[in-house]
Structure formats: structure tokens, C-alpha cells
C-alpha atoms as a PDB file:
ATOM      1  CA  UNK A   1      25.417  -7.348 -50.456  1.00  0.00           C
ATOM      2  CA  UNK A   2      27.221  -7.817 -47.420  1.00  0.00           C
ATOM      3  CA  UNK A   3      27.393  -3.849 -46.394  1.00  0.00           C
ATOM      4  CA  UNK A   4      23.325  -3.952 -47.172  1.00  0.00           C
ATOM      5  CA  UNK A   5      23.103  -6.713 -44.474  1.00  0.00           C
ATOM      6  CA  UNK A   6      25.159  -5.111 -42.054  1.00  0.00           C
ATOM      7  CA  UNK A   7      22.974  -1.972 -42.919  1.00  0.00           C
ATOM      8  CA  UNK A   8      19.826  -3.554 -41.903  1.00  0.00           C
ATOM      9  CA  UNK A   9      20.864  -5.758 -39.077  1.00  0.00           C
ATOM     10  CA  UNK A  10      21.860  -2.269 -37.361  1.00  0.00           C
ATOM     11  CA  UNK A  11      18.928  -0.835 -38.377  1.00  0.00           C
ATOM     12  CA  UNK A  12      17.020  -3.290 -36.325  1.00  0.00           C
ATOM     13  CA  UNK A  13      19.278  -3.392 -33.502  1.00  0.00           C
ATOM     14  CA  UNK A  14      18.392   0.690 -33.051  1.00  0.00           C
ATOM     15  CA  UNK A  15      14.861  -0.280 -33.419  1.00  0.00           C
ATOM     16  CA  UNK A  16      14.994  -2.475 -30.774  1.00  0.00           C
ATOM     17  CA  UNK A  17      16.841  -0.792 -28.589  1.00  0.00           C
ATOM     18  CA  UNK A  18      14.468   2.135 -28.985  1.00  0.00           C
ATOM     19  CA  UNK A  19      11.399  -0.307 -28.528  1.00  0.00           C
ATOM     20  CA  UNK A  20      12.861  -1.625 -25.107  1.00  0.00           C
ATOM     21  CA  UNK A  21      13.439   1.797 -24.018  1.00  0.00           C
ATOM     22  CA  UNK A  22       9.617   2.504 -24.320  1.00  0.00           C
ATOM     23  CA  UNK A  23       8.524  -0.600 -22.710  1.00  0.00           C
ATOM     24  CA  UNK A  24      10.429   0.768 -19.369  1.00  0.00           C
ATOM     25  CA  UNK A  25       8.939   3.949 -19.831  1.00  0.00           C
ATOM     26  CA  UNK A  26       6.920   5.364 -17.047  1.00  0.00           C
ATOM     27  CA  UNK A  27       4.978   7.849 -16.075  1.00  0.00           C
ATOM     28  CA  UNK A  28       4.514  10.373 -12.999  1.00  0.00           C
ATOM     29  CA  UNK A  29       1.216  10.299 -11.424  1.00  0.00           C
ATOM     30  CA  UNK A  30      -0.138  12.722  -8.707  1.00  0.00           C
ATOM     31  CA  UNK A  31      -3.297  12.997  -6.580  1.00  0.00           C
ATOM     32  CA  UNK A  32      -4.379  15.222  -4.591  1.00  0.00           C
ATOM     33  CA  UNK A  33      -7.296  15.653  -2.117  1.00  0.00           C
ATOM     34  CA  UNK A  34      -9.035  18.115   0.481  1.00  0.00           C
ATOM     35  CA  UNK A  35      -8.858  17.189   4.114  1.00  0.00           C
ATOM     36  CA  UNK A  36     -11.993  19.720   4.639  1.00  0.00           C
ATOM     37  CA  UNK A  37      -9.790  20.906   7.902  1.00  0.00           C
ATOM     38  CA  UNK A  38      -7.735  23.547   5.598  1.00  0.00           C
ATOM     39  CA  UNK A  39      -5.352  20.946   4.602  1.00  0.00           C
ATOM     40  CA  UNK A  40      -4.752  18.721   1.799  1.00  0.00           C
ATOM     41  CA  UNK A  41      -3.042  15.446   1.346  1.00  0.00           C
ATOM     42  CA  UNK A  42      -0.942  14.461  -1.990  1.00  0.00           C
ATOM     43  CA  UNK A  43       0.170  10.632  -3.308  1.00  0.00           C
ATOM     44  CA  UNK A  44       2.132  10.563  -5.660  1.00  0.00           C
ATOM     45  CA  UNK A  45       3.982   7.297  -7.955  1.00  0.00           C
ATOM     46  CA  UNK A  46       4.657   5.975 -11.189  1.00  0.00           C
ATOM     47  CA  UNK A  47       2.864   4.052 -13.655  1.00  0.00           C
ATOM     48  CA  UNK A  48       4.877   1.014 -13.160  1.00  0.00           C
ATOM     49  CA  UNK A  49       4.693   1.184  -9.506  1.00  0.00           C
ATOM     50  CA  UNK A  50       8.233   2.344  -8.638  1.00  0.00           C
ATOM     51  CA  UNK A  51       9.073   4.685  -5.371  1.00  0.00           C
ATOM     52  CA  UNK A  52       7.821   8.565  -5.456  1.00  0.00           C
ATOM     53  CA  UNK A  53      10.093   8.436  -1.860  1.00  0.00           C
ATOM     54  CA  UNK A  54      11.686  12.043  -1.704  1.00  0.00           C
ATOM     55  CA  UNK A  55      10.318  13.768  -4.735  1.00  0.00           C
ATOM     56  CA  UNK A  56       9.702  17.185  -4.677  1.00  0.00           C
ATOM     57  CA  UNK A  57       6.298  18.756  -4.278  1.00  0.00           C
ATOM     58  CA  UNK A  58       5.653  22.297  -5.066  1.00  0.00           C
ATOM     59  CA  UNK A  59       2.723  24.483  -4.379  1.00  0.00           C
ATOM     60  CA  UNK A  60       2.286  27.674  -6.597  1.00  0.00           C
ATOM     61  CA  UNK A  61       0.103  30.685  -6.436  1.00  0.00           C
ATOM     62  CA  UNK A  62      -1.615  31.630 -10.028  1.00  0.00           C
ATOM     63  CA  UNK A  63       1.206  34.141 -10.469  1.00  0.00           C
ATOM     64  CA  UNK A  64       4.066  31.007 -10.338  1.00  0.00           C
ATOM     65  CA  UNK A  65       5.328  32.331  -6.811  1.00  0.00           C
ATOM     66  CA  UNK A  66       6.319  29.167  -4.886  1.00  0.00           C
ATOM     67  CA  UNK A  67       3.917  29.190  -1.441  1.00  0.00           C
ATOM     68  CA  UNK A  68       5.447  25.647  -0.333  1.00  0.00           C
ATOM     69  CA  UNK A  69       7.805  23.231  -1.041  1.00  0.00           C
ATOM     70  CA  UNK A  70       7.675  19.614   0.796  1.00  0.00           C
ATOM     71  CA  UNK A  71       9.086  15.762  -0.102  1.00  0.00           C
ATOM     72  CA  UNK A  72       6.910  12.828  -0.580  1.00  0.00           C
ATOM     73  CA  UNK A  73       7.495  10.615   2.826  1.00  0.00           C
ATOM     74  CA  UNK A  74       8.289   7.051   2.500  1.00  0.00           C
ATOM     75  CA  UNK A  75       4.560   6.051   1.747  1.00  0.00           C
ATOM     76  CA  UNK A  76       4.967   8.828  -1.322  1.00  0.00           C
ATOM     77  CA  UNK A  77       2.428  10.963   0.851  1.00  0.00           C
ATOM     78  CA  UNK A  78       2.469  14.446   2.151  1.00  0.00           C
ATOM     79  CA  UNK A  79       0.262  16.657   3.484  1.00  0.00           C
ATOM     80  CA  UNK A  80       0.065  20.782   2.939  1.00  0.00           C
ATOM     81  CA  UNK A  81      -1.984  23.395   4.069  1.00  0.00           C
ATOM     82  CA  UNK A  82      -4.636  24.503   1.218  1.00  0.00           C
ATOM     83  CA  UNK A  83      -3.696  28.517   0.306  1.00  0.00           C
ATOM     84  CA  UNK A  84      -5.920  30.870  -0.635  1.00  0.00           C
ATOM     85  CA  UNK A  85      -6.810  31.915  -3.982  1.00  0.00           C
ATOM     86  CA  UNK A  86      -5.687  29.969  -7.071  1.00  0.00           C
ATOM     87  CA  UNK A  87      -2.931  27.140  -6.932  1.00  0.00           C
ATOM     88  CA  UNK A  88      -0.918  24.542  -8.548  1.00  0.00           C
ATOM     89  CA  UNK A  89       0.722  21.621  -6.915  1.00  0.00           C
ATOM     90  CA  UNK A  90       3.751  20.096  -9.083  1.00  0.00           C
ATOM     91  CA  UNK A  91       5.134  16.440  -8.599  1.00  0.00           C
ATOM     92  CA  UNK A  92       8.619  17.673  -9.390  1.00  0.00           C
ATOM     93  CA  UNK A  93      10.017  14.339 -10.902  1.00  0.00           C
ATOM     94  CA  UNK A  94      12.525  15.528 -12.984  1.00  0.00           C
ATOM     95  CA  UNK A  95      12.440  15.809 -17.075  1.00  0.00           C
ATOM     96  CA  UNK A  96       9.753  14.062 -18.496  1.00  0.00           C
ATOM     97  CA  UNK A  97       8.507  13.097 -14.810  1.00  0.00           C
ATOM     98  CA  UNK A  98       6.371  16.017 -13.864  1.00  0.00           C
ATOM     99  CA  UNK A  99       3.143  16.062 -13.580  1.00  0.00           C
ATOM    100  CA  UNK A 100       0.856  18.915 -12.140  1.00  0.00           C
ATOM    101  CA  UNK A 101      -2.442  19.540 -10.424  1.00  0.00           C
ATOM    102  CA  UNK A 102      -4.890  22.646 -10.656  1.00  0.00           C
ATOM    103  CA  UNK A 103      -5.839  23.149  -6.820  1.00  0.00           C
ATOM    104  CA  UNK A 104      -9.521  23.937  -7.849  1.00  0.00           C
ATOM    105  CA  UNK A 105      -9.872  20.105  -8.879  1.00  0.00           C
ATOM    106  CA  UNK A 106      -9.130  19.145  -5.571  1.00  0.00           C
ATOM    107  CA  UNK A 107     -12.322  17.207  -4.056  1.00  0.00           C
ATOM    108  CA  UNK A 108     -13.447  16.734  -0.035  1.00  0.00           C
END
């Protein structure tokens, strides 16, 4: 009886542990918009409002060539000039913190 207590008591105790995790989860979040002056700006964060300070931000062609690379500033902004053709701008936040933008949805 006592081993099948133990067993379940540590059960929950990974449970829970696993739930916490979760709840302190977050996620990357990126937008991008058109300047209409052949540049675009970028703000980037996280879903539970911590710092996108110094993340990496890369701009690819449709072929995966990098065109530029810049940081977020310390407002989590940057701005980039708009290539031509096809593009993809990546908020480079690590595993599980990326997120990425298809330069055609970016509005004026």
C-alpha cells in the first residue's frame, strides 16, 4: 500500500510540475508593417509581455538567402528596408520562440 501511495503522490508531483511549466509558457509575437517610403517597421514581444530587447530579426528572399539581419532596439522595434520580390521576416527567438512573417502580408 505504501509503495502505491508513494507511486501516486509522484505521479502528481510530475503533473504539476508539468502544469506550472505551461502556465509560464509564452509565446513570440511579430508584426510587421509598410512605411509606404520603401521601408518597413517590425515590433516584436511575447504573449506575457516580457522584453523582445536584442532579438534577432532576419529578412529572407523566397530562395532562404538572408538579405538582412538587424536586433529589436530597446522599444522591441526596428526598421528595414522592404526588398524586392518575395520575402520572409523571422523573429529569431530561439527554440520554440520563432515566429515568422510572409512580406506580402505586410499592409501601408
Amino acid at each position: 500500500m505504501r509503495s502505491q501511495t508513494m507511486f501516486s503522490l509522484g505521479t502528481a508531483i510530475i503533473l504539476l510540475a508539468a502544469l506550472c511549466t505551461g502556465a509560464r509558457a509564452h509565446s513570440a509575437l511579430l508584426n510587421c508593417y509598410d512605411n509606404a517610403d520603401g521601408s518597413f517597421t517590425c515590433q516584436g514581444g511575447y504573449s506575457d509581455g516580457s522584453s523582445a530587447t536584442g532579438i534577432r530579426i532576419v529578412v529572407r528572399d523566397s530562395s532562404g538567402t538572408i538579405l538582412q539581419e538587424a536586433r529589436l532596439d530597446s522599444n522591441s522595434e526596428v526598421v528595414l528596408q522592404r526588398p524586392q520580390g518575395d520575402f520572409t521576416v523571422l523573429f529569431d527567438g530561439g527554440s520554440g520562440h520563432s515566429v515568422e512573417v510572409d512580406g506580402r502580408s505586410l499592409v501601408q
